[in-house]
Protein backbone atom coordinates (compact mmCIF):
# COMPACT_ATOMS: atom_id res chain seq x y z
CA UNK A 1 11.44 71.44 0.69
CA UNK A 2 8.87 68.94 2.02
CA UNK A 3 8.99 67.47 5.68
CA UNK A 4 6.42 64.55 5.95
CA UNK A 5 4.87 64.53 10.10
CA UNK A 6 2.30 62.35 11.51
CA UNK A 7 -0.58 64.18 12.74
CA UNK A 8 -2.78 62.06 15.80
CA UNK A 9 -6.01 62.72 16.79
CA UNK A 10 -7.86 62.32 19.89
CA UNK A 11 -10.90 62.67 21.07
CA UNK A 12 -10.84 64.93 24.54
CA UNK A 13 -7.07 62.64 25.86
CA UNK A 14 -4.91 64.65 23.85
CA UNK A 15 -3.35 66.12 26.84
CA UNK A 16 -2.73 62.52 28.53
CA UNK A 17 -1.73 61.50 25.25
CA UNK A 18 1.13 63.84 24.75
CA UNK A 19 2.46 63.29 28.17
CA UNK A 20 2.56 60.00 27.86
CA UNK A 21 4.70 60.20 24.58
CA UNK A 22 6.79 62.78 26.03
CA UNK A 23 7.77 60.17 28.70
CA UNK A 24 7.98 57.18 26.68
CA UNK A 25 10.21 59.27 23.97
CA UNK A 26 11.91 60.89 26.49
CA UNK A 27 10.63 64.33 24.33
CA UNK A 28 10.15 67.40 24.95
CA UNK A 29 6.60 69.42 24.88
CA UNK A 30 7.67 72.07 22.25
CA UNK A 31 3.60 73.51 21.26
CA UNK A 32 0.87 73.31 23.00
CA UNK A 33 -2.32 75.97 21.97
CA UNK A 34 -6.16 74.88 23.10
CA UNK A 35 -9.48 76.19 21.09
CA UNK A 36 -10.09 78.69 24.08
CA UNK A 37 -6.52 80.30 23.02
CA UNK A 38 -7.91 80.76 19.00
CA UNK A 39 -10.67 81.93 20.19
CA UNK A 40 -13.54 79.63 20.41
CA UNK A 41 -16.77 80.21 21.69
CA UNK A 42 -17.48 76.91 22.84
CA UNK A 43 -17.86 75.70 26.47
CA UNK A 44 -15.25 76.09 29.40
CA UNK A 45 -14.50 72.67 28.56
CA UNK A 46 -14.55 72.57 25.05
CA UNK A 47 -12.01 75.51 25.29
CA UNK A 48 -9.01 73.85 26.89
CA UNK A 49 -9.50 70.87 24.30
CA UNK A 50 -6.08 71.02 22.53
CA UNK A 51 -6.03 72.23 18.88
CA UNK A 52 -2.27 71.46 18.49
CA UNK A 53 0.20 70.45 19.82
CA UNK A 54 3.95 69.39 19.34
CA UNK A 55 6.25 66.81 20.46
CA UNK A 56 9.93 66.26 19.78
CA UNK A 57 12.25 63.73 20.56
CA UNK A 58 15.46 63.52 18.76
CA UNK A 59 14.90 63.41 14.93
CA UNK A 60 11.02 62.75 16.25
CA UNK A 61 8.59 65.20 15.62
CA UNK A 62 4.94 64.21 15.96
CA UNK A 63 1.76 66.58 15.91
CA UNK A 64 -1.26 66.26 18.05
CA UNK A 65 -4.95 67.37 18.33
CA UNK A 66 -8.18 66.97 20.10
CA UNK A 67 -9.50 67.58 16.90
CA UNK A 68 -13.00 69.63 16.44
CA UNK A 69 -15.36 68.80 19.51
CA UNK A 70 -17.58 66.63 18.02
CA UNK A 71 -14.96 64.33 16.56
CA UNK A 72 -14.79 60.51 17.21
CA UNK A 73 -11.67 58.76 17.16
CA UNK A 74 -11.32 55.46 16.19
CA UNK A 75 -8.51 53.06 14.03
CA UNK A 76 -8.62 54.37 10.61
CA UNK A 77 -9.38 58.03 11.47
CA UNK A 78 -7.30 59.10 13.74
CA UNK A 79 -3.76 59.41 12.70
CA UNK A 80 -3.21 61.68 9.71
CA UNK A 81 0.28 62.23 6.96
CA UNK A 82 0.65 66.20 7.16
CA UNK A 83 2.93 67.34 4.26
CA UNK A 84 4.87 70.97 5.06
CA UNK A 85 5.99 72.85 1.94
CA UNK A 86 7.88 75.87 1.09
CA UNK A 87 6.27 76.61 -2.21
CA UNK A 88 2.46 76.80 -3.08
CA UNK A 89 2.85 75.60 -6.91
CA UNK A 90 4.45 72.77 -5.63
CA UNK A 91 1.58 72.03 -2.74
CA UNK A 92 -1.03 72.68 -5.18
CA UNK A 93 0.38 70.12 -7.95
CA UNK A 94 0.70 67.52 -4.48
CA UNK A 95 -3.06 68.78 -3.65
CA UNK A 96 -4.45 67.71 -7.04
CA UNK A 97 -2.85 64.82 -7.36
CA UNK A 98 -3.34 63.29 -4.15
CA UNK A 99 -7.25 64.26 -4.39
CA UNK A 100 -7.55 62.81 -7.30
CA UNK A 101 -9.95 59.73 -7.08
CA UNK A 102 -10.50 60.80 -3.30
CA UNK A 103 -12.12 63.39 -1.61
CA UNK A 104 -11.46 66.69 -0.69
CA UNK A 105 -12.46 67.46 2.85
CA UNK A 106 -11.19 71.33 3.35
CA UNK A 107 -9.77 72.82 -0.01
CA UNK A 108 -6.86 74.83 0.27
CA UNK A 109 -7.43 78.18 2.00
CA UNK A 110 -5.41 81.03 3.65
CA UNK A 111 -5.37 80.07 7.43
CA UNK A 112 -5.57 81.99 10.53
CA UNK A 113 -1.93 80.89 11.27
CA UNK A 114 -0.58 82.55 8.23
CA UNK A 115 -0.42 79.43 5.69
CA UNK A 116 -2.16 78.16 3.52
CA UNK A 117 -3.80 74.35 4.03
CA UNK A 118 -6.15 71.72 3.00
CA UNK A 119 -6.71 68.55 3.91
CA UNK A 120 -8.16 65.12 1.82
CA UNK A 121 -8.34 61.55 1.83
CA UNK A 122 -6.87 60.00 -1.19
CA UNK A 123 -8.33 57.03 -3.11
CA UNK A 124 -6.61 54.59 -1.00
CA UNK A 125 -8.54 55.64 2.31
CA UNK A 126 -5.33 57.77 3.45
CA UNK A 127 -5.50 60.94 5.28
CA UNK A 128 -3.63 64.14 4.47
CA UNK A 129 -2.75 68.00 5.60
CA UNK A 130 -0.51 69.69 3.14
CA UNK A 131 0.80 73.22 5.05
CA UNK A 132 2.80 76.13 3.37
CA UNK A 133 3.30 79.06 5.61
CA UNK A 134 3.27 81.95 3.44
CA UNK A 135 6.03 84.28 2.79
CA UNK A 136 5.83 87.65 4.56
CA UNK A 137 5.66 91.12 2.67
C-alpha cells in the first residue's frame, strides 16, 4: 500500500504556518514534535523549531517541518512528495528508480522513528521521502 503526502518546509514559521492551515482547512492539529523533543543539542531556540508536524482536514493530510536549522526556504525547495509504504522491496525498487538520473540526498537508512527512509531529487528537479515503518518482532 502506498499513500502519496505533501511534505512543506519552512524556515523557523512552521508553527504560524500550521495554524494558519488548520484555520483555513478547518483541520485539526493531529502531530506536532520539535528538535528539543528528539533530542537536539542545539540552542533554546533552535529546540522548539518543529521537526514534524501533522495536519488533517477531511481526506487532507499534509506534513510539516522547520526543516534542519540552517535550511532556507524558497519556491522550488520547499514543498516535498513523501511516499509511505508497507513493504521495503517495494520502496527500494521506487528508491532506485526514482534516483535514477537524480541525486540521492539521504540513502535509505533505519530511522530513529522505527522506519526506514531516504530522501532524493529525481531528474526532473522533484523532491521525494519514501517512509516504511518497519514491522515489529
Amino acid at each position: 500500500m502506498k499513500t502519496l503526502t505533501p511534505y512543506l518546509l519552512f524556515a523557523g514559521n512552521c508553527r504560524e504556518a500550521i495554524n494558519y492551515y488548520r484555520e483555513v482547512l478547518n483541520g485539526e492539529i493531529t502531530q506536532i514534535q520539535t528538535f528539543g523533543e528528539i533530542g537536539y543539542k542545539g540552542s533554546d531556540q533552535e529546540k522548539q523549531r518543529i521537526v514534524h508536524a501533522e495536519l488533517k482536514a477531511e481526506s487532507i493530510l499534509i506534513m510539516l517541518s522547520d526543516g534542519m536549522v540552517d535550511f532556507q526556504s524558497q519556491p522550488g525547495n520547499n514543498v516535498v512528495l513523501s511516499i509511505d509504504l508497507t513493504d521495503e522491496n517495494e520502496q527500494a525498487r521506487i528508491f532506485a528508480a526514482l534516483s535514477q538520473g537524480g541525486k540521492v540526498t539521504m540513502p535509505l537508512e533505519v530511522t530513529f522513528w522505527g522506519a526506514k527512509y531516504g530522501q532524493l531529487t529525481d531528474r526532473f528537479g522533484i523532491d521525494w521521502m519514501l517512509n516504511c515503518y518497519l514491522k515489529k518482532a
